[in-house]
PDB file of N, CA and C in Angstrom:
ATOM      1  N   UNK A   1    -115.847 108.799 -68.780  1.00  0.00           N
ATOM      2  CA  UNK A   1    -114.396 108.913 -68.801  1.00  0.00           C
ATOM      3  C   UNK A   1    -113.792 107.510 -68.689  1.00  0.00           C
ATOM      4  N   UNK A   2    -112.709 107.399 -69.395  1.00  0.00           N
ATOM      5  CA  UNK A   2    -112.172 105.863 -69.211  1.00  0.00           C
ATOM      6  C   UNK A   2    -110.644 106.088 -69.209  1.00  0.00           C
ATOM      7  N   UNK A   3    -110.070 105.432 -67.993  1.00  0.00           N
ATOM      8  CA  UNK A   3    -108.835 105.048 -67.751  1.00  0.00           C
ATOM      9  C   UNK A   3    -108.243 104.027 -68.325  1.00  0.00           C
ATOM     10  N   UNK A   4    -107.006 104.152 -68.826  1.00  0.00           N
ATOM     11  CA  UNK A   4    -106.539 103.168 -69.598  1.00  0.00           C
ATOM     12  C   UNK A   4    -105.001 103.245 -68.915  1.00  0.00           C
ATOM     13  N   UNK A   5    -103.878 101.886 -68.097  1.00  0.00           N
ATOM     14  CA  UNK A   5    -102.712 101.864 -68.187  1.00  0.00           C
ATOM     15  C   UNK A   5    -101.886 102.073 -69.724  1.00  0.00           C
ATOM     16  N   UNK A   6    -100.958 102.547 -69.037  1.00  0.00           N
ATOM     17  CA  UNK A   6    -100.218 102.943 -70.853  1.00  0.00           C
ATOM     18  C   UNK A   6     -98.553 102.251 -70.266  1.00  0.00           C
ATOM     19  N   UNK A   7     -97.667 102.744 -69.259  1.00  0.00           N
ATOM     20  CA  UNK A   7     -96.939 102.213 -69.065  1.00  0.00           C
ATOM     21  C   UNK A   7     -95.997 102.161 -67.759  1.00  0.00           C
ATOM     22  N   UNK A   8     -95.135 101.460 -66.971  1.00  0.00           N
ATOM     23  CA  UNK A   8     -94.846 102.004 -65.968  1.00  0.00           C
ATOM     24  C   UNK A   8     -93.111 101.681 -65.989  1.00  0.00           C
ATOM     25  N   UNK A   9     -92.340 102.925 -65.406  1.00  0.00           N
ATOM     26  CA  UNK A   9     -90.883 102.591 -65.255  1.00  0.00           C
ATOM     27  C   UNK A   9     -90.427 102.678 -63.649  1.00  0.00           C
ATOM     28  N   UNK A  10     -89.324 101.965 -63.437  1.00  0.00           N
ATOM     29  CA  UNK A  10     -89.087 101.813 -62.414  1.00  0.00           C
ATOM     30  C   UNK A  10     -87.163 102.854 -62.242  1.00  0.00           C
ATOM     31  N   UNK A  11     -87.135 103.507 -62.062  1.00  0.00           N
ATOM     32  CA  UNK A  11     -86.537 104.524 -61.152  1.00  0.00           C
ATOM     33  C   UNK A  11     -85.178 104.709 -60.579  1.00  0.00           C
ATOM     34  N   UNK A  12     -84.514 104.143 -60.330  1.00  0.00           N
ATOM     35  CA  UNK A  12     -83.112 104.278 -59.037  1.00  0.00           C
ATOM     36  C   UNK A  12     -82.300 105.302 -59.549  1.00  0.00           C
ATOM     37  N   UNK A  13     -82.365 106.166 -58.431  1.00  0.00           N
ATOM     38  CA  UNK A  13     -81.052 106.556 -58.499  1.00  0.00           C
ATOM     39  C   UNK A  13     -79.949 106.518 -57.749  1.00  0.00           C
ATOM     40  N   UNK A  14     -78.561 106.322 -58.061  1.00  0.00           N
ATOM     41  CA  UNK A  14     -77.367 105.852 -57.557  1.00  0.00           C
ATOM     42  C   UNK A  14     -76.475 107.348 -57.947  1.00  0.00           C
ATOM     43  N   UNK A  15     -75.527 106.711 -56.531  1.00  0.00           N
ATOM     44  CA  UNK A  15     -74.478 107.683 -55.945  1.00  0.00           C
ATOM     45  C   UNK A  15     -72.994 106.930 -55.870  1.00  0.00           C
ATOM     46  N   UNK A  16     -71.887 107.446 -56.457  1.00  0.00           N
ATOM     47  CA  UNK A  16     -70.708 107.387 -56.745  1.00  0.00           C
ATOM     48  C   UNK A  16     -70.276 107.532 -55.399  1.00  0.00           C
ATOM     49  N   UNK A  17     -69.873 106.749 -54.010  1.00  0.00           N
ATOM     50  CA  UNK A  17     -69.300 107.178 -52.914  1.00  0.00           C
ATOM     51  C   UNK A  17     -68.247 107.454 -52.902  1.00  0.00           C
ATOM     52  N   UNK A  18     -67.401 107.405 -53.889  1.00  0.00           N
ATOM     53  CA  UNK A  18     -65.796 108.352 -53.614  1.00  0.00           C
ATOM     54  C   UNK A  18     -66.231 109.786 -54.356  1.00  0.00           C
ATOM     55  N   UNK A  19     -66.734 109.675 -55.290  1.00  0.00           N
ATOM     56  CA  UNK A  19     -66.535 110.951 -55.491  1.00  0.00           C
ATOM     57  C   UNK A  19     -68.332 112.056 -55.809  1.00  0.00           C
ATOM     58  N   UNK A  20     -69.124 111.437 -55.472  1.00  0.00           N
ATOM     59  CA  UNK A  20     -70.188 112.003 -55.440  1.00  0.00           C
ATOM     60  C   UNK A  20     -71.365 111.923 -56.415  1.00  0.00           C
ATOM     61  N   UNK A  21     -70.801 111.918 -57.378  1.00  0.00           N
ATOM     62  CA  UNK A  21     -71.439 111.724 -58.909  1.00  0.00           C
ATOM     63  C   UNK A  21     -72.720 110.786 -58.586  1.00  0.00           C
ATOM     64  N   UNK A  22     -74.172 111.384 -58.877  1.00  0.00           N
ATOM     65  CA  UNK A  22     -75.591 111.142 -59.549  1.00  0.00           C
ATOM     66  C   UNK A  22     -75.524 110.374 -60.549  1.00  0.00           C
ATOM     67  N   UNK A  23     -75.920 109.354 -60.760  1.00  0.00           N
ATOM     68  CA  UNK A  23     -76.548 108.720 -61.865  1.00  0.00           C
ATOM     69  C   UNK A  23     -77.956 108.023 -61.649  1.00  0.00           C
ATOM     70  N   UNK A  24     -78.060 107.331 -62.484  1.00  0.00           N
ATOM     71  CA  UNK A  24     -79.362 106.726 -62.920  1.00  0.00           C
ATOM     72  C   UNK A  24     -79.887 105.496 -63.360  1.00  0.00           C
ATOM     73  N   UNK A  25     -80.574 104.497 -63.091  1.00  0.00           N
ATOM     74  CA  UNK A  25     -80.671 103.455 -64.096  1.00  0.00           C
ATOM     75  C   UNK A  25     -82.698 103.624 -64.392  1.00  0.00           C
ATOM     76  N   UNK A  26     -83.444 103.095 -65.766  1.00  0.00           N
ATOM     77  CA  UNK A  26     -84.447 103.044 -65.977  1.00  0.00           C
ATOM     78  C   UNK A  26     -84.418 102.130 -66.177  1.00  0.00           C
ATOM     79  N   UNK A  27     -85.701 101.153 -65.783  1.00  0.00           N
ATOM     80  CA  UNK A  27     -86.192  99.943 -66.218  1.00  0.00           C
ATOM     81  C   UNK A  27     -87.751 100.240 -66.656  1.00  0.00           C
ATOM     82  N   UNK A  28     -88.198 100.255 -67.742  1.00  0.00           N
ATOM     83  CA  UNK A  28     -89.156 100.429 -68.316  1.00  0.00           C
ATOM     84  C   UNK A  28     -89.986  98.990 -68.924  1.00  0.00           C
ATOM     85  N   UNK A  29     -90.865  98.818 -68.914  1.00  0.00           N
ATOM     86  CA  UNK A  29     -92.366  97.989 -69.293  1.00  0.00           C
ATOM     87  C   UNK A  29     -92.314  97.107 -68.177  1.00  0.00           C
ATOM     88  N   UNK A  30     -92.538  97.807 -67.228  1.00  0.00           N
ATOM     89  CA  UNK A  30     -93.185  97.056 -66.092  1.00  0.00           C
ATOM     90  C   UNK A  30     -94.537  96.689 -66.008  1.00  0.00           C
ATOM     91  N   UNK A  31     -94.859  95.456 -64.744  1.00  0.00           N
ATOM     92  CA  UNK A  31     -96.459  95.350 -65.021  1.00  0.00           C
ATOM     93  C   UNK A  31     -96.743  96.401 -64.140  1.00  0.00           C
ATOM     94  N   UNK A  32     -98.677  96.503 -64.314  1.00  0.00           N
ATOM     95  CA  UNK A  32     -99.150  97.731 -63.547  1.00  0.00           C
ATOM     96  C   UNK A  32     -99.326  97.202 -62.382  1.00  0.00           C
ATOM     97  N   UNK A  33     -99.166  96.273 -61.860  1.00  0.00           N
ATOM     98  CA  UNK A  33     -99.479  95.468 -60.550  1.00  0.00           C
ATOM     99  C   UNK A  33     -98.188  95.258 -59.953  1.00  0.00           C
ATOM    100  N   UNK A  34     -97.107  95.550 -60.280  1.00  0.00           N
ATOM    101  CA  UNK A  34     -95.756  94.982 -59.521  1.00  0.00           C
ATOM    102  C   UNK A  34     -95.947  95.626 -58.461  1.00  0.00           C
ATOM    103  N   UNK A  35     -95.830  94.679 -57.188  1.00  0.00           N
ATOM    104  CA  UNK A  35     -95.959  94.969 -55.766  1.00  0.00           C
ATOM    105  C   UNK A  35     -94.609  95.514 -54.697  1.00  0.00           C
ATOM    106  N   UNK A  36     -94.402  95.293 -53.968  1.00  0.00           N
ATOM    107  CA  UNK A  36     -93.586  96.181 -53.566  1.00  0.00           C
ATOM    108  C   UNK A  36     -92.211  95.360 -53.325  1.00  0.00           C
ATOM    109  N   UNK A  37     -92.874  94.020 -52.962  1.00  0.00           N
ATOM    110  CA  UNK A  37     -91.712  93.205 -52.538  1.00  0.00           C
ATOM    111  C   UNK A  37     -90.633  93.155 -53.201  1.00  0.00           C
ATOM    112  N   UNK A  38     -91.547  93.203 -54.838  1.00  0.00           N
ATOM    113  CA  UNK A  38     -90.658  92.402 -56.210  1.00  0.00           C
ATOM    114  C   UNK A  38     -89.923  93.629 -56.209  1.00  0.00           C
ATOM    115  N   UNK A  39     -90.338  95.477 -56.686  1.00  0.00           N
ATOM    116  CA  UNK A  39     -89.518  95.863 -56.934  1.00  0.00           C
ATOM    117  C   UNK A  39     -88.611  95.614 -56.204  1.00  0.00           C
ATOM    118  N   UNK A  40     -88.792  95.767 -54.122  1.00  0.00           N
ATOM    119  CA  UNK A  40     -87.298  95.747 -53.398  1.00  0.00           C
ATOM    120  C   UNK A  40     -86.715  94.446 -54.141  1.00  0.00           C
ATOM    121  N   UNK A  41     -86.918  93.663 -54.494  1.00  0.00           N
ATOM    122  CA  UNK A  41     -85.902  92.442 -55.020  1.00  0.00           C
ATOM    123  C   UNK A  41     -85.622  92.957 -56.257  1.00  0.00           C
ATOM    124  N   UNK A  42     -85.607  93.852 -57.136  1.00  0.00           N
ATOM    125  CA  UNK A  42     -84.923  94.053 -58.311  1.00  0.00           C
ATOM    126  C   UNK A  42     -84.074  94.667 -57.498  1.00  0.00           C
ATOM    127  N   UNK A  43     -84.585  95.638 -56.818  1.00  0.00           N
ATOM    128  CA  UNK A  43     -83.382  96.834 -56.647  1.00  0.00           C
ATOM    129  C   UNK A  43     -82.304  96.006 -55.535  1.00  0.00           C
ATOM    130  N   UNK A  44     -82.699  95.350 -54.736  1.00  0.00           N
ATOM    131  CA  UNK A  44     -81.328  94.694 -54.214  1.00  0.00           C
ATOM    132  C   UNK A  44     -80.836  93.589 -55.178  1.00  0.00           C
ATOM    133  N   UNK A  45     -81.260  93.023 -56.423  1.00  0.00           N
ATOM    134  CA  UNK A  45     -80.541  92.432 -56.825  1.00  0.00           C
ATOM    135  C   UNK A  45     -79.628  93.197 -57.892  1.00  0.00           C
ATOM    136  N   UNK A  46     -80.073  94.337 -58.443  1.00  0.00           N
ATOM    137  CA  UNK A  46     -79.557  95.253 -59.065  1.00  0.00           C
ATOM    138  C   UNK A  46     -78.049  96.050 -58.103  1.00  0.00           C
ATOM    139  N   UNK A  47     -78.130  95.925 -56.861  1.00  0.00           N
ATOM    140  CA  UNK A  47     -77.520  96.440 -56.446  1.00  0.00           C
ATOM    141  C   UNK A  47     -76.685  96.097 -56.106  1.00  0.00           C
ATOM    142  N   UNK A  48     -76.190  94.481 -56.301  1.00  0.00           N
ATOM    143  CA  UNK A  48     -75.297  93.465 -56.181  1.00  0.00           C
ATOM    144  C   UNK A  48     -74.700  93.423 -57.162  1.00  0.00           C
ATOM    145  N   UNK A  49     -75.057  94.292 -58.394  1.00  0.00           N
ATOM    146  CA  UNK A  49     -73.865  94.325 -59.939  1.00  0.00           C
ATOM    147  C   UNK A  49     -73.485  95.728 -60.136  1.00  0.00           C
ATOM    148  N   UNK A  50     -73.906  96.485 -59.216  1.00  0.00           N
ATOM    149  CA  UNK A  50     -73.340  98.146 -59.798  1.00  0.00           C
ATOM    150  C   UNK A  50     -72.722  98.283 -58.778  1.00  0.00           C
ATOM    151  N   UNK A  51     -71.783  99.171 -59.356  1.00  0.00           N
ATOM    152  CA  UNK A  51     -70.645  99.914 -58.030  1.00  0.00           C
ATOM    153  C   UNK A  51     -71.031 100.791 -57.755  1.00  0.00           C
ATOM    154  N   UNK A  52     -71.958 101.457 -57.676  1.00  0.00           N
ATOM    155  CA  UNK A  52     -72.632 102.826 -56.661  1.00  0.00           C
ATOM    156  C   UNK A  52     -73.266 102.602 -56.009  1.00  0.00           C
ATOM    157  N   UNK A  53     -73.837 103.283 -55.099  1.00  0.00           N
ATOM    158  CA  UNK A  53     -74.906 102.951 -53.845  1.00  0.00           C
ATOM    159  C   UNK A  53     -76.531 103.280 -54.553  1.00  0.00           C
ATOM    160  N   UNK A  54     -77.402 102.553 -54.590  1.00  0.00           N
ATOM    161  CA  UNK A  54     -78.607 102.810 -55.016  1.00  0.00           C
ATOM    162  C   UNK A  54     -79.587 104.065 -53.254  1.00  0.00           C
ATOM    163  N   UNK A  55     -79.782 105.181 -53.733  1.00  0.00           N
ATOM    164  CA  UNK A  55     -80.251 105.657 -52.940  1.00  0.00           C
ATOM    165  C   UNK A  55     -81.177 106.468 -52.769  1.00  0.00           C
ATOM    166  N   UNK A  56     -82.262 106.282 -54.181  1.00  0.00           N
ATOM    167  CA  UNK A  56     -83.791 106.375 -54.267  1.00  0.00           C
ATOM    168  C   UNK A  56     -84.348 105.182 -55.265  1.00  0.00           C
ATOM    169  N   UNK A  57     -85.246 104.455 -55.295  1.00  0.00           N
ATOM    170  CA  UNK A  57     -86.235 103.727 -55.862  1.00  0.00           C
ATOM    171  C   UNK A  57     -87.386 104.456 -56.201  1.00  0.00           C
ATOM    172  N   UNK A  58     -87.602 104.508 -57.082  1.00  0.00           N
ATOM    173  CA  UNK A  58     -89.386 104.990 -58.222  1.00  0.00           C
ATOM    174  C   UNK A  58     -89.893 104.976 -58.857  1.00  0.00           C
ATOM    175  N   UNK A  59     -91.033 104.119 -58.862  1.00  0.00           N
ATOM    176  CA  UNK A  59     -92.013 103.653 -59.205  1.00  0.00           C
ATOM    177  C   UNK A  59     -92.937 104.739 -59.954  1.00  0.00           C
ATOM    178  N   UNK A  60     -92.956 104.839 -61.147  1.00  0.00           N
ATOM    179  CA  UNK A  60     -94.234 105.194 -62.084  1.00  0.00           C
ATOM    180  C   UNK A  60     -95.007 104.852 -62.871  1.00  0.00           C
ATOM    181  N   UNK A  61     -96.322 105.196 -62.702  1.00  0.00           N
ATOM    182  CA  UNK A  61     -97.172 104.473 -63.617  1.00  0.00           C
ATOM    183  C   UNK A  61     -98.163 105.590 -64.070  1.00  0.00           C
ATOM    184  N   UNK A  62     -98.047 105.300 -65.489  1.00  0.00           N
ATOM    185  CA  UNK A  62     -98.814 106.543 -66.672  1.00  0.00           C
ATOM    186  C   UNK A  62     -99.751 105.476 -67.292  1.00  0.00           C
ATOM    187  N   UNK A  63    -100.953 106.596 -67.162  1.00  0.00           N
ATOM    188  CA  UNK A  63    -102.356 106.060 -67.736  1.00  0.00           C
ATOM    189  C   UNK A  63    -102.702 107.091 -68.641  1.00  0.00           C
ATOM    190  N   UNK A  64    -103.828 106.424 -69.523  1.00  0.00           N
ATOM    191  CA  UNK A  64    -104.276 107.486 -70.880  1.00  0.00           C
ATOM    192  C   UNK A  64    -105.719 107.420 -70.019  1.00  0.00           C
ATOM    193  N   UNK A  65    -106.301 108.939 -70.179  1.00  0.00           N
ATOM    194  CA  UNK A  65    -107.420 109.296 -69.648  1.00  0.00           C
ATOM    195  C   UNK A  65    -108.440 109.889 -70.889  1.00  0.00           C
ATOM    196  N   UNK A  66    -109.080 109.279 -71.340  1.00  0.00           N
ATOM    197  CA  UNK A  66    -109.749 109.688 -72.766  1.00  0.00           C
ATOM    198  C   UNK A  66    -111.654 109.857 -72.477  1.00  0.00           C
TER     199      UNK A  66
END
């Protein structure tokens, strides 16, 4: 069996504090090694240009199993 990385996206979802509203941002072709620090530094630097509150971060990573 052989594992193969295929791709990984990174996650947030954000909250509208006046009025409630869910949204979303994707950041897609991440490396398979991004550690934890870096994402928290996207997401707080990400969170210094949007007007909603970021209030989940997630991390996925999809592999081909052949």
């Amino acid at each position: 069996m052989f594992k193969e990385f295929a791709r990984a996206t990174l996650s947030l979802k954000t909250v509208d504090p006046f009025t409630e509203k869910k949204g979303s941002i994707t950041l897609r072709d991440l490396t398979e090694d991004a550690d934890t620090e870096t994402i928290v530094s996207v997401r707080d630097a990400l969170q210094n240009v949007i007007d909603n509150s970021i209030v989940m971060t997630e991390v996925t990573n999809t592999y081909t199993i052949a």
